[in-house]
C-alpha atoms as a PDB file:
ATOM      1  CA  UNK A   1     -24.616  38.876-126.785  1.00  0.00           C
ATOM      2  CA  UNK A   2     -20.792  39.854-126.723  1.00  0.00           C
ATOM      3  CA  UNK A   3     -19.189  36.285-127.952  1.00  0.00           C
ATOM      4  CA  UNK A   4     -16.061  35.200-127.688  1.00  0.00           C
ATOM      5  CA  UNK A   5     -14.695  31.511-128.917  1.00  0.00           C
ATOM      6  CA  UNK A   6     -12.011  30.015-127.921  1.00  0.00           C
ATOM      7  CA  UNK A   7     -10.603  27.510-130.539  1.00  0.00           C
ATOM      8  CA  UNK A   8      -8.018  24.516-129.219  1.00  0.00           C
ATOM      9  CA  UNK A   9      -6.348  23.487-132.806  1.00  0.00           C
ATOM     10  CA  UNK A  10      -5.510  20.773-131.379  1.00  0.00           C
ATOM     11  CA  UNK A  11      -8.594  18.437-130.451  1.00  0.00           C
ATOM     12  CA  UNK A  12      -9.286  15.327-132.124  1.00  0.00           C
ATOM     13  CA  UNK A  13      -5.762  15.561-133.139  1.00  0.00           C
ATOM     14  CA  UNK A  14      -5.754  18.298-135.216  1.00  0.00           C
ATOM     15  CA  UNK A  15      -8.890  17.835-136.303  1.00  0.00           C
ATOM     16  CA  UNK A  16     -10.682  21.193-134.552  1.00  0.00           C
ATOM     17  CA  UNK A  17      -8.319  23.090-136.722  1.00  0.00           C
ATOM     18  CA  UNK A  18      -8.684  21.132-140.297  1.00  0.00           C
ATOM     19  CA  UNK A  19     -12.389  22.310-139.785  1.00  0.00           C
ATOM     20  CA  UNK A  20     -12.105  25.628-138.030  1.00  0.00           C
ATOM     21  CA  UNK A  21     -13.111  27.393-141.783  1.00  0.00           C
ATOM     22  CA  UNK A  22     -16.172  25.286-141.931  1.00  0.00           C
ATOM     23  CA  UNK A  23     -17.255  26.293-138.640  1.00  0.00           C
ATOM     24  CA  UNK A  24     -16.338  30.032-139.029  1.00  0.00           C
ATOM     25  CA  UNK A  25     -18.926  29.717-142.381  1.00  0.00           C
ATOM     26  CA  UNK A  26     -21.322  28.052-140.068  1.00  0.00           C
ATOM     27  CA  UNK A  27     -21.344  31.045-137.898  1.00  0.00           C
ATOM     28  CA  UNK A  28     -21.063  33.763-140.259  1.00  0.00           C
ATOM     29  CA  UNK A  29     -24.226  32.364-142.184  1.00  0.00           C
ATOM     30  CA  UNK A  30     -25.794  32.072-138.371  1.00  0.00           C
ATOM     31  CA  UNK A  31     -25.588  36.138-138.706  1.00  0.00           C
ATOM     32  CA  UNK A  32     -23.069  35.695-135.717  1.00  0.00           C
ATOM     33  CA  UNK A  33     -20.726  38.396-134.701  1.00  0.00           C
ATOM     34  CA  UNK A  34     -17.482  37.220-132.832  1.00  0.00           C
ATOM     35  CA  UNK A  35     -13.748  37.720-131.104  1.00  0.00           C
ATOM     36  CA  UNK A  36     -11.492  34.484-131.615  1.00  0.00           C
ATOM     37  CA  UNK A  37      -8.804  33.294-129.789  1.00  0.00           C
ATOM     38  CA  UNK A  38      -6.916  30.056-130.210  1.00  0.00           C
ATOM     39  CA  UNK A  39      -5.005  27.862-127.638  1.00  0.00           C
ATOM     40  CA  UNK A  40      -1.300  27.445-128.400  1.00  0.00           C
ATOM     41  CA  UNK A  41      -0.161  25.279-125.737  1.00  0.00           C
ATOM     42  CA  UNK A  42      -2.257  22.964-123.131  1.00  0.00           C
ATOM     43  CA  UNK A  43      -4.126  25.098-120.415  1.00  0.00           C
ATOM     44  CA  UNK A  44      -3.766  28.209-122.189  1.00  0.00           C
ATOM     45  CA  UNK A  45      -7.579  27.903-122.812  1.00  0.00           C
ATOM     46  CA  UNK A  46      -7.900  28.209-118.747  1.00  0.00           C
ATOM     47  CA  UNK A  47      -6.146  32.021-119.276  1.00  0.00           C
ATOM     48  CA  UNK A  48      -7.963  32.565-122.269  1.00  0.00           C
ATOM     49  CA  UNK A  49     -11.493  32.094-120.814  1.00  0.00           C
ATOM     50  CA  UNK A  50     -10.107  34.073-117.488  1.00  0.00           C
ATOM     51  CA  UNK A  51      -8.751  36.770-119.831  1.00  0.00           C
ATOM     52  CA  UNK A  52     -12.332  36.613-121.803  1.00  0.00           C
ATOM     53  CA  UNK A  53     -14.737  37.100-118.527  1.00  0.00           C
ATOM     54  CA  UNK A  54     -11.935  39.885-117.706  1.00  0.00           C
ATOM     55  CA  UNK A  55     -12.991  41.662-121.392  1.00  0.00           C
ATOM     56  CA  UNK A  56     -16.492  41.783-120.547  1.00  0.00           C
ATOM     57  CA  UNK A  57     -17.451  38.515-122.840  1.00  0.00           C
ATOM     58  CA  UNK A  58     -21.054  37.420-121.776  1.00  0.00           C
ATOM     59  CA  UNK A  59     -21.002  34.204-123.890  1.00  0.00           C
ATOM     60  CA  UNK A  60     -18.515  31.711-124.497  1.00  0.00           C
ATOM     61  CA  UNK A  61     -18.340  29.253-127.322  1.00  0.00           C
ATOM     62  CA  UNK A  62     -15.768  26.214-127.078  1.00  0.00           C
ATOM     63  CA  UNK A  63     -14.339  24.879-130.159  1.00  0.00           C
ATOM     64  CA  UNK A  64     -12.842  21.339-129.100  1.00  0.00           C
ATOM     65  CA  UNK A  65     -14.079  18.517-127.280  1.00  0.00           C
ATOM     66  CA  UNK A  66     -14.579  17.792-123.498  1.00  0.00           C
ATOM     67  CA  UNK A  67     -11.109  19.039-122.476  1.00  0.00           C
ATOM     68  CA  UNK A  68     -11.309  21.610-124.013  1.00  0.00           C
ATOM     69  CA  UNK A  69     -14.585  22.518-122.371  1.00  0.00           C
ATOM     70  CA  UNK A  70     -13.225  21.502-119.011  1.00  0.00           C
ATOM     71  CA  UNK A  71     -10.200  23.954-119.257  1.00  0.00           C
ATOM     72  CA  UNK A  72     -12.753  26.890-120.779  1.00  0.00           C
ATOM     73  CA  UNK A  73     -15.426  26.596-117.388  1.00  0.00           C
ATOM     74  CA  UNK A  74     -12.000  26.291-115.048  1.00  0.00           C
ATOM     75  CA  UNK A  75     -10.719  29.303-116.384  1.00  0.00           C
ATOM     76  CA  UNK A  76     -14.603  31.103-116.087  1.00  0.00           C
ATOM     77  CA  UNK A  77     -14.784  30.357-112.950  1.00  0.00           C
ATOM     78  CA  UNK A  78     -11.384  31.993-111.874  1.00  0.00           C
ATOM     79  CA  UNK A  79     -12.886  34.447-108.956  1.00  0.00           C
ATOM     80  CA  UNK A  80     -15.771  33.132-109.136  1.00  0.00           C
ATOM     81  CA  UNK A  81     -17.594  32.982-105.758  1.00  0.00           C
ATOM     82  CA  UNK A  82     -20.007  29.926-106.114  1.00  0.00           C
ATOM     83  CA  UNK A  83     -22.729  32.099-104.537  1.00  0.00           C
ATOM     84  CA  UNK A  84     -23.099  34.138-107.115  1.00  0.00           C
ATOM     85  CA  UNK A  85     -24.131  33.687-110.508  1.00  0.00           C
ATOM     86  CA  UNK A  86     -21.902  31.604-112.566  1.00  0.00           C
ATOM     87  CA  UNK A  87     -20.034  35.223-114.897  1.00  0.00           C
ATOM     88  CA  UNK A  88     -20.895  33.629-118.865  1.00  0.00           C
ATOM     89  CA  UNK A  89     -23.279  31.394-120.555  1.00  0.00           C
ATOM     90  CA  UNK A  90     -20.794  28.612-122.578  1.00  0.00           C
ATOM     91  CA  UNK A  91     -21.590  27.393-125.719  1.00  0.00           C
ATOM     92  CA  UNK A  92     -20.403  24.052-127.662  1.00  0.00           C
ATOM     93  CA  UNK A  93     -18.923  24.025-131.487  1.00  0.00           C
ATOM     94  CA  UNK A  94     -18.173  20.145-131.432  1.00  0.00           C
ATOM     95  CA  UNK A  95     -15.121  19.591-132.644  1.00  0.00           C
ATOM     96  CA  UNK A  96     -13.549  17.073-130.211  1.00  0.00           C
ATOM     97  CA  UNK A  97     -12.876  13.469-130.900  1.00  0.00           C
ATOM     98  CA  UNK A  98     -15.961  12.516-128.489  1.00  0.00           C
ATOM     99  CA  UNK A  99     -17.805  15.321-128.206  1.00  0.00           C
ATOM    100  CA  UNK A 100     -19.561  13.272-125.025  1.00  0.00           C
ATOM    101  CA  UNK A 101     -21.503  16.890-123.342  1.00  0.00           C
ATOM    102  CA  UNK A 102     -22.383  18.031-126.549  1.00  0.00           C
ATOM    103  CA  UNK A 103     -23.932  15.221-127.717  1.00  0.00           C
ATOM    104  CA  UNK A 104     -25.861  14.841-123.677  1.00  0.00           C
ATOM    105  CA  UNK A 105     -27.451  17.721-124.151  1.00  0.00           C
ATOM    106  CA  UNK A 106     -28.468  17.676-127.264  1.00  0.00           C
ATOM    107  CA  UNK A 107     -26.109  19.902-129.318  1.00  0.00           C
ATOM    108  CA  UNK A 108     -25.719  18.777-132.939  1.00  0.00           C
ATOM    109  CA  UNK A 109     -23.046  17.860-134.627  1.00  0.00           C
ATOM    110  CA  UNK A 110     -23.421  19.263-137.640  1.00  0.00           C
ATOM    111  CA  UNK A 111     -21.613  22.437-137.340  1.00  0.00           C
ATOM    112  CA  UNK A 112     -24.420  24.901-139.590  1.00  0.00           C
ATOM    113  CA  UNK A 113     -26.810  23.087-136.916  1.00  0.00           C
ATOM    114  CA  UNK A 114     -25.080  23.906-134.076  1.00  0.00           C
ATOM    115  CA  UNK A 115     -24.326  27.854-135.500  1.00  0.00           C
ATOM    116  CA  UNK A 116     -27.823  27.702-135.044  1.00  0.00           C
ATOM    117  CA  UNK A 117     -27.999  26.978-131.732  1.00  0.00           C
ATOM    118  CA  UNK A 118     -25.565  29.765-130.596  1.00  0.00           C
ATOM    119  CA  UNK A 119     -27.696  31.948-132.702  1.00  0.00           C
ATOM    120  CA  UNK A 120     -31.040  31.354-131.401  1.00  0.00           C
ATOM    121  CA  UNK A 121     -29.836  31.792-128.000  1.00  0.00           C
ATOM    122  CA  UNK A 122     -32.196  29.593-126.033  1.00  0.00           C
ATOM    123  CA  UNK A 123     -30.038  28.463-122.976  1.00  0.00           C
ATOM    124  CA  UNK A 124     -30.755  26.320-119.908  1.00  0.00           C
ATOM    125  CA  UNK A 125     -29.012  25.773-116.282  1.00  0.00           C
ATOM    126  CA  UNK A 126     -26.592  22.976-116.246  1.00  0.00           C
ATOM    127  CA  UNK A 127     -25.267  21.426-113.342  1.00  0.00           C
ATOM    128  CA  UNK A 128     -21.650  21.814-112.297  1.00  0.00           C
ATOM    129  CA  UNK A 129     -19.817  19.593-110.351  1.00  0.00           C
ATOM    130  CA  UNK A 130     -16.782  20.453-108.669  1.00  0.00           C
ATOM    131  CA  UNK A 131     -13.371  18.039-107.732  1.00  0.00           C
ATOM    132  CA  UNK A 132     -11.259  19.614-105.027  1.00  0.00           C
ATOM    133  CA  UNK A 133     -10.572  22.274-106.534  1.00  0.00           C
ATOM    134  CA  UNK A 134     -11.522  21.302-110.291  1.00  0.00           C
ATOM    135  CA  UNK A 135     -14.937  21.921-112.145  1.00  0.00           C
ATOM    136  CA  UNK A 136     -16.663  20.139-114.073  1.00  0.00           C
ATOM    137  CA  UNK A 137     -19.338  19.404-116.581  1.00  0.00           C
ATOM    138  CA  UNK A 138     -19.685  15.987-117.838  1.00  0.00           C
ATOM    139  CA  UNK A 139     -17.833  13.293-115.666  1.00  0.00           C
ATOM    140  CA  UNK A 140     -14.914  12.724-113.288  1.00  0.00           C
ATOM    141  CA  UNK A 141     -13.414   8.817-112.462  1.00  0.00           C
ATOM    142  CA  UNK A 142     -11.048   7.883-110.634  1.00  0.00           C
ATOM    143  CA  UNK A 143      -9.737   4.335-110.866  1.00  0.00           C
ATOM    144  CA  UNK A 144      -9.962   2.146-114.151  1.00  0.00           C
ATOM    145  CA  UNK A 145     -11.366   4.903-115.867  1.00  0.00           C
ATOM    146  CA  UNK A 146      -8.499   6.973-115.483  1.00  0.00           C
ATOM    147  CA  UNK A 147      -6.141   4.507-115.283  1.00  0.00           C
ATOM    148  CA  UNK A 148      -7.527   3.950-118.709  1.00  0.00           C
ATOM    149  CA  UNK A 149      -6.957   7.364-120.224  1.00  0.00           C
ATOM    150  CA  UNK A 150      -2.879   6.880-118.929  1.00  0.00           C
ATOM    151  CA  UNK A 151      -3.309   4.046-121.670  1.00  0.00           C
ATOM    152  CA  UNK A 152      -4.813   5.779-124.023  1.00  0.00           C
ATOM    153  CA  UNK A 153      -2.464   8.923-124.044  1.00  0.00           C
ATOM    154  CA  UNK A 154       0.148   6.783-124.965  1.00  0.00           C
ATOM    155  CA  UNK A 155      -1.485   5.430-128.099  1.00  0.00           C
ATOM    156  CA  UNK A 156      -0.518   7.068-130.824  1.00  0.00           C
ATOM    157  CA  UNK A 157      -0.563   5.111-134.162  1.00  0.00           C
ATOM    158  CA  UNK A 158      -4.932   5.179-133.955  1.00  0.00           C
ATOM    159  CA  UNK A 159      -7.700   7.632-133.283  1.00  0.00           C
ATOM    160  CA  UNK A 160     -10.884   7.617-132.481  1.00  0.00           C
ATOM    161  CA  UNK A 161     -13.183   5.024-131.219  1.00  0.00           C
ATOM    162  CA  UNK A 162     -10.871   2.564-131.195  1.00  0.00           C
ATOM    163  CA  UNK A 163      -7.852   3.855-129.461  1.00  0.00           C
ATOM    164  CA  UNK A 164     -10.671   4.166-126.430  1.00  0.00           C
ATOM    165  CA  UNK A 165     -11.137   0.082-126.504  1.00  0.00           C
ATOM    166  CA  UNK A 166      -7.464  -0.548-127.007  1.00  0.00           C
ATOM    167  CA  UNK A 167      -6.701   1.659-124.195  1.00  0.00           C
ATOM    168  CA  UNK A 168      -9.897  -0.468-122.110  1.00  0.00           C
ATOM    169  CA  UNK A 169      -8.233  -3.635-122.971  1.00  0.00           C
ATOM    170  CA  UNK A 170      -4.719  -3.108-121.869  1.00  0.00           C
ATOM    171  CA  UNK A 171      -6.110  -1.271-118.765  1.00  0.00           C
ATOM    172  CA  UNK A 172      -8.577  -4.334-117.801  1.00  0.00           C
ATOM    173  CA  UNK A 173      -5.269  -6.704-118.582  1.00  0.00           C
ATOM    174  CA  UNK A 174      -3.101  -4.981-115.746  1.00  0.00           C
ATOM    175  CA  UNK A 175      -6.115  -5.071-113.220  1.00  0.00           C
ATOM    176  CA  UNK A 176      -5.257  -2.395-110.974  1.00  0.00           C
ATOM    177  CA  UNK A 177      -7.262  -2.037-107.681  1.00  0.00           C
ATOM    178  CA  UNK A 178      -7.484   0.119-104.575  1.00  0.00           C
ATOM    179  CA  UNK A 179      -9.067  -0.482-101.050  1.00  0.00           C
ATOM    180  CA  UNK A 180     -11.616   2.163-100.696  1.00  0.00           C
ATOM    181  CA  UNK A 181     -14.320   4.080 -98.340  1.00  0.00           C
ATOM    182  CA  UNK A 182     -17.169   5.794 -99.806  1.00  0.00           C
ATOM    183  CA  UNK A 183     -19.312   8.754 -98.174  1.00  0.00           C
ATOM    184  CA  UNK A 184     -21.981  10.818 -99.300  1.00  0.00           C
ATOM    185  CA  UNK A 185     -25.526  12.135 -98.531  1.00  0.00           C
ATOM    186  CA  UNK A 186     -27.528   8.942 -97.189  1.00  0.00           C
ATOM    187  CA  UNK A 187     -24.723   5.923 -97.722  1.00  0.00           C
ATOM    188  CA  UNK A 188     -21.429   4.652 -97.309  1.00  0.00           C
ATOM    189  CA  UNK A 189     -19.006   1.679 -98.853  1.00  0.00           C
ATOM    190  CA  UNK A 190     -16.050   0.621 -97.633  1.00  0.00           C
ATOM    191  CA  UNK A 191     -14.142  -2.222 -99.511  1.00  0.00           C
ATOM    192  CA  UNK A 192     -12.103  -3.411-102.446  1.00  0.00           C
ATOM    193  CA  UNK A 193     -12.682  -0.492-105.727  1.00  0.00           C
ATOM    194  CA  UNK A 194     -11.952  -1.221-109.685  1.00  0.00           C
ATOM    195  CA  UNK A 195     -13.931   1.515-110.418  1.00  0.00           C
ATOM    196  CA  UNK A 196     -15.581   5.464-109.659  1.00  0.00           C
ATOM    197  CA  UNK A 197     -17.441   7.137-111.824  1.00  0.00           C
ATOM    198  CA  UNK A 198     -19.212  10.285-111.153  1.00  0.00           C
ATOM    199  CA  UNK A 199     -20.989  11.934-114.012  1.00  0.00           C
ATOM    200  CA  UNK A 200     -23.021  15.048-114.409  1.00  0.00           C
ATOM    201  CA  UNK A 201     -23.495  13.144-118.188  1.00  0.00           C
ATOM    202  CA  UNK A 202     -24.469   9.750-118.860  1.00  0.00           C
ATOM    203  CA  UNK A 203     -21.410   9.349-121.301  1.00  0.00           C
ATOM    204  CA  UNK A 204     -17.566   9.504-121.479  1.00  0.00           C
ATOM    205  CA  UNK A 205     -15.091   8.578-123.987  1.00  0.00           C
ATOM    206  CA  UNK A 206     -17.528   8.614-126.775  1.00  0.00           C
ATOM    207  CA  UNK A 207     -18.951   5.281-126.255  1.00  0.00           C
ATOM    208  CA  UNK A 208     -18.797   4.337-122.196  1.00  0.00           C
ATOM    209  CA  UNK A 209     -22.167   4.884-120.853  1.00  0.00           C
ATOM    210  CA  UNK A 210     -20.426   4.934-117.040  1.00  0.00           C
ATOM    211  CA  UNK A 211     -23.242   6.835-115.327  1.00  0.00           C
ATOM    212  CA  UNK A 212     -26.029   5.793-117.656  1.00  0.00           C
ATOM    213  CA  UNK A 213     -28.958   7.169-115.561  1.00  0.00           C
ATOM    214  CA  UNK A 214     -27.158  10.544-115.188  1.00  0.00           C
ATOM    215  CA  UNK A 215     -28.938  13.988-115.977  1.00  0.00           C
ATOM    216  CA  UNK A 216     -26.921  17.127-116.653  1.00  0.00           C
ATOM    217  CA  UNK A 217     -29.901  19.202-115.249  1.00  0.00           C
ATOM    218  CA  UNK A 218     -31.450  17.222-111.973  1.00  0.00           C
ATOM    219  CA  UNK A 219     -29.134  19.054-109.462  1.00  0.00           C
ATOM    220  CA  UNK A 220     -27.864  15.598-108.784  1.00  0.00           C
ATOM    221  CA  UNK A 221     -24.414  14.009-109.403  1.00  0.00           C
ATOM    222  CA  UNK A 222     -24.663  10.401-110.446  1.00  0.00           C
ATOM    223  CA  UNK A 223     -21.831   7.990-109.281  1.00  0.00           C
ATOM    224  CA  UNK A 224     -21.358   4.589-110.253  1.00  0.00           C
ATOM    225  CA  UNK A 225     -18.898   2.246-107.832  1.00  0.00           C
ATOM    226  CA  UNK A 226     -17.443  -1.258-108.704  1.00  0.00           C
ATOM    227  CA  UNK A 227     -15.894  -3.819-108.074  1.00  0.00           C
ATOM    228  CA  UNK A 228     -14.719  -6.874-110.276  1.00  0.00           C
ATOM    229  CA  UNK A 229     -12.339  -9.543-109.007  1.00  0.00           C
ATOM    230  CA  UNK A 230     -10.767 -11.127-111.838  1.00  0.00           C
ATOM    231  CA  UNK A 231      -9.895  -9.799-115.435  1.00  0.00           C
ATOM    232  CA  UNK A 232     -12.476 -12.234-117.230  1.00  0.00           C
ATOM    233  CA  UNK A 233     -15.270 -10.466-114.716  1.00  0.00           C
ATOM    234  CA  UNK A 234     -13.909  -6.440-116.017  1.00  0.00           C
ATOM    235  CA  UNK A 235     -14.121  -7.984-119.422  1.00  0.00           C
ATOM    236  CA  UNK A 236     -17.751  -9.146-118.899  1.00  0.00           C
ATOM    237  CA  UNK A 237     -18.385  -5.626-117.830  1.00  0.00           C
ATOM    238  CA  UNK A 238     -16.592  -4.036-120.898  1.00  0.00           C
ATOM    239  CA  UNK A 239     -20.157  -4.113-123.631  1.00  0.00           C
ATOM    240  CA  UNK A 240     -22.334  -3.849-121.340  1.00  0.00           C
ATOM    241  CA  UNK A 241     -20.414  -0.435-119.853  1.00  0.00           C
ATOM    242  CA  UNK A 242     -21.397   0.508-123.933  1.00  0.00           C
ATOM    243  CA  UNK A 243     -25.221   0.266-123.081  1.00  0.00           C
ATOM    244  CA  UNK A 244     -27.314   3.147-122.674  1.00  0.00           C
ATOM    245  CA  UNK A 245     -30.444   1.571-121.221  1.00  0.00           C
ATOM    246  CA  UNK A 246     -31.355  -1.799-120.027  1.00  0.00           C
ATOM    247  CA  UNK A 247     -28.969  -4.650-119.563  1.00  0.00           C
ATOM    248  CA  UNK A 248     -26.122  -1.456-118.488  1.00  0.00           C
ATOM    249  CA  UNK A 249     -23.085  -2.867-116.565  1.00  0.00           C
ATOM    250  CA  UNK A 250     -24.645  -0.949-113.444  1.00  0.00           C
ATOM    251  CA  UNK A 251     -26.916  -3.628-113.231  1.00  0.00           C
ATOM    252  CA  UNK A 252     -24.116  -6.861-112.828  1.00  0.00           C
ATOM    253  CA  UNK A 253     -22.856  -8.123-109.387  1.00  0.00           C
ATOM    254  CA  UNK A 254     -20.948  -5.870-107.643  1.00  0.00           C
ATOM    255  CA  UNK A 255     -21.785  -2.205-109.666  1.00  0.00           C
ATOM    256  CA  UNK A 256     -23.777  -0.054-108.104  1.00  0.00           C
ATOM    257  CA  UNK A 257     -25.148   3.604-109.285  1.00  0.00           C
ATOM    258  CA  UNK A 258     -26.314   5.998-106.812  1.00  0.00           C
ATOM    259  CA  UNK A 259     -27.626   9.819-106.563  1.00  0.00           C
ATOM    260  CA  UNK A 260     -26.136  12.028-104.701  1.00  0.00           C
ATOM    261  CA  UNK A 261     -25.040  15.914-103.906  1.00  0.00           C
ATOM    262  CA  UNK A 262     -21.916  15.144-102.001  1.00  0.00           C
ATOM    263  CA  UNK A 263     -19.503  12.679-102.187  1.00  0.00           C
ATOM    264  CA  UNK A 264     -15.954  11.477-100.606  1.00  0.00           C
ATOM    265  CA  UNK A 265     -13.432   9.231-101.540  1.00  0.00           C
ATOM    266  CA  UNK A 266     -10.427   8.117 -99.989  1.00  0.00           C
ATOM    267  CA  UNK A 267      -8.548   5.439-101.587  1.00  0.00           C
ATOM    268  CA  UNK A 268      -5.566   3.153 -99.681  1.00  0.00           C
ATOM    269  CA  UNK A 269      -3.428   4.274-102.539  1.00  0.00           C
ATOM    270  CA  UNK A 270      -2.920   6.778-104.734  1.00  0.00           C
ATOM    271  CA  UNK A 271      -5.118   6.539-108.287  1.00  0.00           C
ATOM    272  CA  UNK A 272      -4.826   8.755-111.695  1.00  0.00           C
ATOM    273  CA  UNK A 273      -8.165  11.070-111.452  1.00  0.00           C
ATOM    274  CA  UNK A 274     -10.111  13.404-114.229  1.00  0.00           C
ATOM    275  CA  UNK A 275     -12.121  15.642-114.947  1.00  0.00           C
ATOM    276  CA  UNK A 276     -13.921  16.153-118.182  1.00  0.00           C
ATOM    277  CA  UNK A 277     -11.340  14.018-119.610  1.00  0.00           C
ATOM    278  CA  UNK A 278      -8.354  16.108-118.327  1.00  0.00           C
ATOM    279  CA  UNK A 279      -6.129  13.934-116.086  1.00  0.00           C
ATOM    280  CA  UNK A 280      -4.830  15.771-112.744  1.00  0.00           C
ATOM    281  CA  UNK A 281      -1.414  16.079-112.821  1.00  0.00           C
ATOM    282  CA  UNK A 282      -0.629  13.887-109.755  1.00  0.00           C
ATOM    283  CA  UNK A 283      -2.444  10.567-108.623  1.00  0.00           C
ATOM    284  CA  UNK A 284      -4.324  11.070-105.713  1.00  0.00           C
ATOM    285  CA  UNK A 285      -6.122   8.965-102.237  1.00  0.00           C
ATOM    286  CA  UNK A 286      -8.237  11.958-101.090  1.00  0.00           C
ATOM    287  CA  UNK A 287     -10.815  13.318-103.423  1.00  0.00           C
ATOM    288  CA  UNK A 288     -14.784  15.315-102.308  1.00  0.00           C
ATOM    289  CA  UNK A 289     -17.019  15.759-104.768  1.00  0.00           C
ATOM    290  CA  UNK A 290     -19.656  18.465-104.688  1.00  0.00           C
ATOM    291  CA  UNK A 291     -22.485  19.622-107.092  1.00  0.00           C
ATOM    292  CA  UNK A 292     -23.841  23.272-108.130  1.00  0.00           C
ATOM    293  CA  UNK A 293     -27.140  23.096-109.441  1.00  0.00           C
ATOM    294  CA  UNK A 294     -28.562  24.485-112.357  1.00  0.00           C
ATOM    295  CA  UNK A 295     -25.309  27.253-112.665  1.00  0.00           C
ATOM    296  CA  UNK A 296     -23.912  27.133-116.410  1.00  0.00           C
ATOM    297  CA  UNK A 297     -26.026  28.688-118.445  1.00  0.00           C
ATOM    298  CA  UNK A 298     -25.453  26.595-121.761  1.00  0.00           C
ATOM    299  CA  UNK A 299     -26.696  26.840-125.112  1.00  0.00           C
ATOM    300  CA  UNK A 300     -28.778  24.151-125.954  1.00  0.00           C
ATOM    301  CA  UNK A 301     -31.238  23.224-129.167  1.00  0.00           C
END
């Protein structure tokens, strides 16, 4: 396979490039052959995959986090015709500050693990899910959850898990909340919203479980809607959004998870939205959701 990976110095602040000489021994030991090119400036991993399915590239390998994978299948799919086969398989070296799709498929994080995995080549259809005109691999929100990462963007004095629950905290403390109606294949909602979550992965932000009953490979997306009245009942909601399993915050008064292949929001105001992490660069009321099944090829154990 012709590889090609595309390196974004800058995930986990910095922290993709610190380690970008372990990971090159990772794949040189893997008996990997590759082209490298590295992000210097945000998008400019959407032109560089673009530029890379242009060269002829039949694999891709993303070194970075979500984001980073989010701008890499965005700038794949530039002329892509969503009837046809999606143009590369993608491949993960985790080196993002969550690492949330790597870790939901089962990609490890050990980097001379996961050289492995690029080496043996054993790949398997992921779903890809699509907002307006953005694609996707592990989750979209709009809402809290976004509303959340405008939080978190601005913290800059931690890292890591716990800029996430700082970020939670002050978002939960302003309360925001939108008047909503819901639509997709076999239901409908209309009424107050704290919350959507729609999720291709169970996980997001490296420790919120948002769509914990979502599969990356069922064909399905998995949204979760909510609604919580006062701050005490979002704070109530807060650990148990952390659980995996049984006793999830799906499960409390007024969340609800649901499967679907189509789905449309509109909102009585406008929200911050993302994708993969990424927030859109203007808030939005009017957002459709659709899913491709089985189209990414990725890399997986």
């Amino acid at each position: 396979m012709k590889i090609k990976i595309l390196l974004n110095p800058y995930s986990n602040r910095w922290n993709s490039q610190r380690r970008w000489a372990e990971a090159e021994s990772a794949l040189r030991a893997a008996g990997l052959d590759f082209d490298l090119s590295v992000s210097e400036h945000a998008d400019h991993l959407v032109d560089l995959a673009a530029d890379a399915v242009k060269g002829g590239f039949s694999t891709l390998i993303v070194a970075g986090g979500d984001g980073s994978i989010g701008e890499v299948v965005n700038g794949a799919s530039r002329g892509w015709n969503e009837k046809s086969a999606f143009p590369v398989t993608l491949g993960i070296l985790p080196l993002g500050t969550a690492n949330d799709l790597g870790d939901n498929i089962g990609v490890p994080r050990d980097l001379t693990a996961a050289a492995k995995v690029i080496a043996n080549g054993k790949t398997r259809g992921a779903d890809l899910g699509k907002c307006n005109e953005r694609y996707f691999l592990n989750n979209s929100g709009a809402g809290l959850e976004p509303y959340v990462s405008t939080k978190q963007e601005k913290i800059k004095w931690i890292s890591g898990v716990p800029r996430y629950l700082l970020a939670a905290v002050q978002g939960i403390l302003d309360k925001p909340n939108w008047k909503a109606r819901l639509e997709w294949d076999g239901g409908s909602y209309e009424g107050p919203l704290s919350l959507v979550s729609i999720g291709n992965g169970q996980r997001t932000g490296g420790i919120f479980f948002m769509t914990p009953h979502a599969d990356p490979f069922d064909g399905k997306l998995t949204f979760m809607h909510g609604h919580r009245g006062t701050r005490l009942g979002l704070f109530q909601a807060l650990p148990r959004a952390m659980k995996p399993g049984k006793g999830s915050f799906v499960e409390m008064e007024g969340m609800y998870e649901i499967h679907c292949t189509r789905l449309k929001i509109h909102l009585d105001k406008p929200s911050p939205v993302h994708t993969d992490g990424e927030l859109f660069d203007q808030w939005l009321t009017d957002l459709e959701y659709k899913i491709f099944p089985t189209t990414v090829q990725m890399l997986i154990p």
